[in-house]
PDB file of N, CA and C in Angstrom:
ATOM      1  N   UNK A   1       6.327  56.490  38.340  1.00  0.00           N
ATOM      2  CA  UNK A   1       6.195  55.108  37.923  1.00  0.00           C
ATOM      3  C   UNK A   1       4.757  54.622  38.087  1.00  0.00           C
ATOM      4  N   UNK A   2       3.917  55.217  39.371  1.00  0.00           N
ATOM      5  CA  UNK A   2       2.646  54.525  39.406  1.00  0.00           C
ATOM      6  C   UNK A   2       1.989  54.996  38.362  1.00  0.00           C
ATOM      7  N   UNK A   3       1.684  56.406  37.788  1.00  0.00           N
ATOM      8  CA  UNK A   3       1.316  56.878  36.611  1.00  0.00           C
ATOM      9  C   UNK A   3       1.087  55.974  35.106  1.00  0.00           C
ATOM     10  N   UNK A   4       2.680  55.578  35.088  1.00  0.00           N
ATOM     11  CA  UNK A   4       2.823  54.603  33.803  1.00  0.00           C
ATOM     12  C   UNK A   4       1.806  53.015  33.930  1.00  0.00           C
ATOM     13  N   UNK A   5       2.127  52.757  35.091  1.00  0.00           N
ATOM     14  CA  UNK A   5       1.387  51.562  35.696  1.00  0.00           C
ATOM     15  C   UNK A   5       0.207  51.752  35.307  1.00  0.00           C
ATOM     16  N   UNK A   6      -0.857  52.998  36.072  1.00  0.00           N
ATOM     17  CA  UNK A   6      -2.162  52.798  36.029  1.00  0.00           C
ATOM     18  C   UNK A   6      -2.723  53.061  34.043  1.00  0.00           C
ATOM     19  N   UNK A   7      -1.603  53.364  33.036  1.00  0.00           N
ATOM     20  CA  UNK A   7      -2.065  53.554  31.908  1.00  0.00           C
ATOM     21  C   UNK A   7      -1.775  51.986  30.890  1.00  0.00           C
ATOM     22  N   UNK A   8      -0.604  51.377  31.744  1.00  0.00           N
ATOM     23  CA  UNK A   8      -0.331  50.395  30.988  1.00  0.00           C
ATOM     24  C   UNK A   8      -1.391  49.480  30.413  1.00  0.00           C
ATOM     25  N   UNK A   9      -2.494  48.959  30.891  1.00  0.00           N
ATOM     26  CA  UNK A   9      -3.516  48.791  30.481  1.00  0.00           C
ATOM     27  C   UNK A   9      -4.018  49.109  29.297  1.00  0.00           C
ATOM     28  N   UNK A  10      -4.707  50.533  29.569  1.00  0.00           N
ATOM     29  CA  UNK A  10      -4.833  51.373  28.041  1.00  0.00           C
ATOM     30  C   UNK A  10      -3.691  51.049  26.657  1.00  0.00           C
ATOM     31  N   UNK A  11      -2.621  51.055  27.374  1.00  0.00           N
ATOM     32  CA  UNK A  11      -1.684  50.842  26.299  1.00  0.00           C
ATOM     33  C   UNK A  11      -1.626  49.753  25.500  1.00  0.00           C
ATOM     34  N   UNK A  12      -1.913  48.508  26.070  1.00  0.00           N
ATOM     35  CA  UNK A  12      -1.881  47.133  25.905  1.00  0.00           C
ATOM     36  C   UNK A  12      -3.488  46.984  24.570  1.00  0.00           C
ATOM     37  N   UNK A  13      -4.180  47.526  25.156  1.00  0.00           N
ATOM     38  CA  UNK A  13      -5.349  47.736  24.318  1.00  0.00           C
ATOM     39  C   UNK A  13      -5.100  48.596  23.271  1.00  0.00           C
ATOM     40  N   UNK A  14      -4.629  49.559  23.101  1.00  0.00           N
ATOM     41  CA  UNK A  14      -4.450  49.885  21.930  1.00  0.00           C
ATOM     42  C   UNK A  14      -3.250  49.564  20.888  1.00  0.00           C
ATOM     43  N   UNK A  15      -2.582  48.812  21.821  1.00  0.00           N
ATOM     44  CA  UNK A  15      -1.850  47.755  20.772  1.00  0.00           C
ATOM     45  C   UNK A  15      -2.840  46.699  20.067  1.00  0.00           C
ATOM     46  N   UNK A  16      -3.400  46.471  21.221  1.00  0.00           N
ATOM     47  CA  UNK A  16      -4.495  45.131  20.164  1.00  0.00           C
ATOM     48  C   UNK A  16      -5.213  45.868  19.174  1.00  0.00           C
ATOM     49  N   UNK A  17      -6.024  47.131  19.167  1.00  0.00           N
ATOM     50  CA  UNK A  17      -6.309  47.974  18.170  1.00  0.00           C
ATOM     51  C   UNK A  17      -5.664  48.022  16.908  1.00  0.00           C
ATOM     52  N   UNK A  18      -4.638  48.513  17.266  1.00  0.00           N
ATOM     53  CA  UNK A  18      -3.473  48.214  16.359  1.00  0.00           C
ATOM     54  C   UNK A  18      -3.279  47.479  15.475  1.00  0.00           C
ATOM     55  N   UNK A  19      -3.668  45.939  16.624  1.00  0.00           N
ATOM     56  CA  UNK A  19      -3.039  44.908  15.787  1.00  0.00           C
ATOM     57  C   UNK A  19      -4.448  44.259  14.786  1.00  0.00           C
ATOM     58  N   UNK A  20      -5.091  44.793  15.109  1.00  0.00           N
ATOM     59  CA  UNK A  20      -6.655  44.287  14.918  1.00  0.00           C
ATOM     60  C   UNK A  20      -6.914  45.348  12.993  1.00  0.00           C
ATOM     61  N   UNK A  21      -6.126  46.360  13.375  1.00  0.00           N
ATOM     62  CA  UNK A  21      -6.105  47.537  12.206  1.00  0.00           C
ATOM     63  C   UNK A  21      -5.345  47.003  11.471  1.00  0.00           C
ATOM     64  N   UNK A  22      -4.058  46.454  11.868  1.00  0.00           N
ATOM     65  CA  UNK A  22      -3.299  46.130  10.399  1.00  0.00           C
ATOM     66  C   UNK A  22      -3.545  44.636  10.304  1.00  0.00           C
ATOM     67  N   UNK A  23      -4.468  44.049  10.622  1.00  0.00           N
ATOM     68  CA  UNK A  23      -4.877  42.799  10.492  1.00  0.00           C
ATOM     69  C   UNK A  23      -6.094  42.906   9.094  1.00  0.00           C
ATOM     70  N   UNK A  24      -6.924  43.929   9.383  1.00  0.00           N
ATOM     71  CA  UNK A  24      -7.719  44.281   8.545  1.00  0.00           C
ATOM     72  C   UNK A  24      -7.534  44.203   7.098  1.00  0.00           C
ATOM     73  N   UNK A  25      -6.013  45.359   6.855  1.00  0.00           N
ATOM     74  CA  UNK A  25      -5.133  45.908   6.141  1.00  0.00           C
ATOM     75  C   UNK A  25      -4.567  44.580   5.296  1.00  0.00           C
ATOM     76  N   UNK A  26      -4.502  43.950   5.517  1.00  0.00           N
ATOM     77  CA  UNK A  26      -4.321  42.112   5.185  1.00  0.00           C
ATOM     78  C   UNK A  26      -4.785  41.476   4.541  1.00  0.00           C
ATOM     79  N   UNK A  27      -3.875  40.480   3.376  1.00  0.00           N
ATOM     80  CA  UNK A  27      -5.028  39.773   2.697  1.00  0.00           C
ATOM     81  C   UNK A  27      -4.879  38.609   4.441  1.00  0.00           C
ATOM     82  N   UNK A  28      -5.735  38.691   4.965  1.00  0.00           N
ATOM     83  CA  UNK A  28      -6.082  37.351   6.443  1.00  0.00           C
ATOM     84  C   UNK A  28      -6.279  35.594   5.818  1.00  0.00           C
ATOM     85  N   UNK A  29      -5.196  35.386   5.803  1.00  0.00           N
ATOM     86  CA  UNK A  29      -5.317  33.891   5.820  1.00  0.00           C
ATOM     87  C   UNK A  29      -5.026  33.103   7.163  1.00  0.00           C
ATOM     88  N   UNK A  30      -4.643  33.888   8.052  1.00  0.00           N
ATOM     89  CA  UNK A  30      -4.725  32.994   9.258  1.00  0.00           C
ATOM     90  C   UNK A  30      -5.272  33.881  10.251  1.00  0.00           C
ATOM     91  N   UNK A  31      -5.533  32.922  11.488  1.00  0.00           N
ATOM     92  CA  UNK A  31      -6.615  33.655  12.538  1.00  0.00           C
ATOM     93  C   UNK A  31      -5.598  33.874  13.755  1.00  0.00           C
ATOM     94  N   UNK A  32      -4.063  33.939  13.487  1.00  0.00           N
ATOM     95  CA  UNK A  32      -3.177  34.291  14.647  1.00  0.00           C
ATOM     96  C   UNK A  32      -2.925  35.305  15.229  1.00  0.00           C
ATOM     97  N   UNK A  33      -3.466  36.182  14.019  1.00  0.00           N
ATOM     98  CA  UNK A  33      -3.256  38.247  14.501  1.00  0.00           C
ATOM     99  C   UNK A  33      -4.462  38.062  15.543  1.00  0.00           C
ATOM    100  N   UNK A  34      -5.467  37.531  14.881  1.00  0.00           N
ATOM    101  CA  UNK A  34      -6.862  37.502  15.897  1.00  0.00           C
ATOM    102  C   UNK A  34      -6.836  37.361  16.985  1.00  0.00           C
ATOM    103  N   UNK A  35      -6.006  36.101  17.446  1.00  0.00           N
ATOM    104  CA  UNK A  35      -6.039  35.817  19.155  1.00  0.00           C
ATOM    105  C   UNK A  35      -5.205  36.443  19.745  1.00  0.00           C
ATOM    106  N   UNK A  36      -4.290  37.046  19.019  1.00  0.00           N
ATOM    107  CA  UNK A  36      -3.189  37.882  19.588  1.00  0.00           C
ATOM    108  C   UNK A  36      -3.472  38.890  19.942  1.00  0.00           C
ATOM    109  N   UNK A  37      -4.602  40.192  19.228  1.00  0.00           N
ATOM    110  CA  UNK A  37      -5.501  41.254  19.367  1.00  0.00           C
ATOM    111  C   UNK A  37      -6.303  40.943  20.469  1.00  0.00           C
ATOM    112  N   UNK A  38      -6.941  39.765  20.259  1.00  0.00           N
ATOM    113  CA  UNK A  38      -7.878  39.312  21.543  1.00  0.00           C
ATOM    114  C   UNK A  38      -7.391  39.032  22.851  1.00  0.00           C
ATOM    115  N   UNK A  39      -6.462  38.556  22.803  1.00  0.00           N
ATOM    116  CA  UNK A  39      -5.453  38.302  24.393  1.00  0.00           C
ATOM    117  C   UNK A  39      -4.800  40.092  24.678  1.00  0.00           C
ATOM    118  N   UNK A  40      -4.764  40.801  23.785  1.00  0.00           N
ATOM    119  CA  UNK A  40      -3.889  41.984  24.323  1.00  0.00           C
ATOM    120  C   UNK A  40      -5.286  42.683  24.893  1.00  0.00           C
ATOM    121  N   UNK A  41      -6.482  42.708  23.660  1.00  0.00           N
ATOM    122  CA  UNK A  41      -7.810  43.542  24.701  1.00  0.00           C
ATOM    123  C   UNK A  41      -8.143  42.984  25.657  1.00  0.00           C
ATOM    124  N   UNK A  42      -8.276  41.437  26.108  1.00  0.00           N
ATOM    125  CA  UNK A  42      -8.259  41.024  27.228  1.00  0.00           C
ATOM    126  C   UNK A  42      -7.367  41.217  28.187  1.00  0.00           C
ATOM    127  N   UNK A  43      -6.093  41.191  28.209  1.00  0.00           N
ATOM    128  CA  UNK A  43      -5.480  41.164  29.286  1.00  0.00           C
ATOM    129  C   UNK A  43      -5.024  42.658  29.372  1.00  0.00           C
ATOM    130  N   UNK A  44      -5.089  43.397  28.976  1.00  0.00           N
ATOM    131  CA  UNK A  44      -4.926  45.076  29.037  1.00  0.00           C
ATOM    132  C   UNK A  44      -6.132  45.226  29.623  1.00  0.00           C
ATOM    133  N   UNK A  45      -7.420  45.015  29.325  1.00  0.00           N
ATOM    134  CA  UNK A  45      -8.795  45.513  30.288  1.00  0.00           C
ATOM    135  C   UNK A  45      -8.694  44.755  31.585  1.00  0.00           C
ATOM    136  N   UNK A  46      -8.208  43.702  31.718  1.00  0.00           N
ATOM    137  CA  UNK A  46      -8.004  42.950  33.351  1.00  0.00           C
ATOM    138  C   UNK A  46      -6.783  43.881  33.982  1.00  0.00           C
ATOM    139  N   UNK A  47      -5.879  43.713  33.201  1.00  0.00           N
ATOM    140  CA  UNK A  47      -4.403  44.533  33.746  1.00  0.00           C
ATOM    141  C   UNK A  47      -5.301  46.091  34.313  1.00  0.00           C
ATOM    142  N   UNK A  48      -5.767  46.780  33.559  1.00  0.00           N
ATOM    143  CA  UNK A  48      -6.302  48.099  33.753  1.00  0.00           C
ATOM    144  C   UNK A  48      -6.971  48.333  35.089  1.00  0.00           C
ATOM    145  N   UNK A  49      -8.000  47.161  35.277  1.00  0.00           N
ATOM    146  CA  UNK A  49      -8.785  47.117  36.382  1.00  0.00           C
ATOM    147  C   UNK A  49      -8.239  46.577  37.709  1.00  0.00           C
ATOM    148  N   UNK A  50      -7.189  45.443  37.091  1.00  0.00           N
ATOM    149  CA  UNK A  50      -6.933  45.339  38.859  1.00  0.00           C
ATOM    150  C   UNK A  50      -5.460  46.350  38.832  1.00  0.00           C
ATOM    151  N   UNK A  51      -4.769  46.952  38.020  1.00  0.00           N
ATOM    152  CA  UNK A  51      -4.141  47.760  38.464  1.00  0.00           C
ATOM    153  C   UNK A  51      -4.470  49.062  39.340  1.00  0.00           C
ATOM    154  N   UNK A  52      -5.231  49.804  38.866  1.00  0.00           N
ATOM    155  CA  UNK A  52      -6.263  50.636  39.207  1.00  0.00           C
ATOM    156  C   UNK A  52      -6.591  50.343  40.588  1.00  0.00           C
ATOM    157  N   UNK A  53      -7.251  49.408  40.836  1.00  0.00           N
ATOM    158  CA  UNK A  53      -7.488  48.970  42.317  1.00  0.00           C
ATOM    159  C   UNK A  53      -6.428  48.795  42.958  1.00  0.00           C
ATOM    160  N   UNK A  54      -5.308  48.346  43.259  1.00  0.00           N
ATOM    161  CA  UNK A  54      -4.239  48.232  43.856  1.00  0.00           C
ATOM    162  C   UNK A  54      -3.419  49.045  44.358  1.00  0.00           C
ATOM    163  N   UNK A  55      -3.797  50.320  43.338  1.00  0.00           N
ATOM    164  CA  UNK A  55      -2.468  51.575  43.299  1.00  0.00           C
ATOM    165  C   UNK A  55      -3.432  52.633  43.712  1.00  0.00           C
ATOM    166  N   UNK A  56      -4.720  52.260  43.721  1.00  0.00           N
ATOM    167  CA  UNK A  56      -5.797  53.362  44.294  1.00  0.00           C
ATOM    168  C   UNK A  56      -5.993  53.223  46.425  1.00  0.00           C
TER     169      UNK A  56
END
């Protein structure tokens, strides 16, 4: 379980990747995929780092 923990992070970020890719893929008339991509690379790189520290 700590394993999954210390990747969840990574994971979270490459969902925003993701979401950032088929946002692209889009005719984009709204900027909601955007903050949604932006809150997942944000809070997946915070999640990453203080997980990491905690379980280390």
């Amino acid at each position: 379980m700590n394993e999954f923990l210390k990747y969840l992070g990574v994971l979270l970020i490459l969902i925003g990747v993701g979401v950032l890719g088929w946002y692209s893929y889009q005719n984009p008339t709204e900027n909601a995929m955007l903050i949604v991509a932006g809150l997942l690379l944000v809070g997946g790189l915070a999640l990453h780092i203080i997980l990491n520290r905690i379980l280390d």
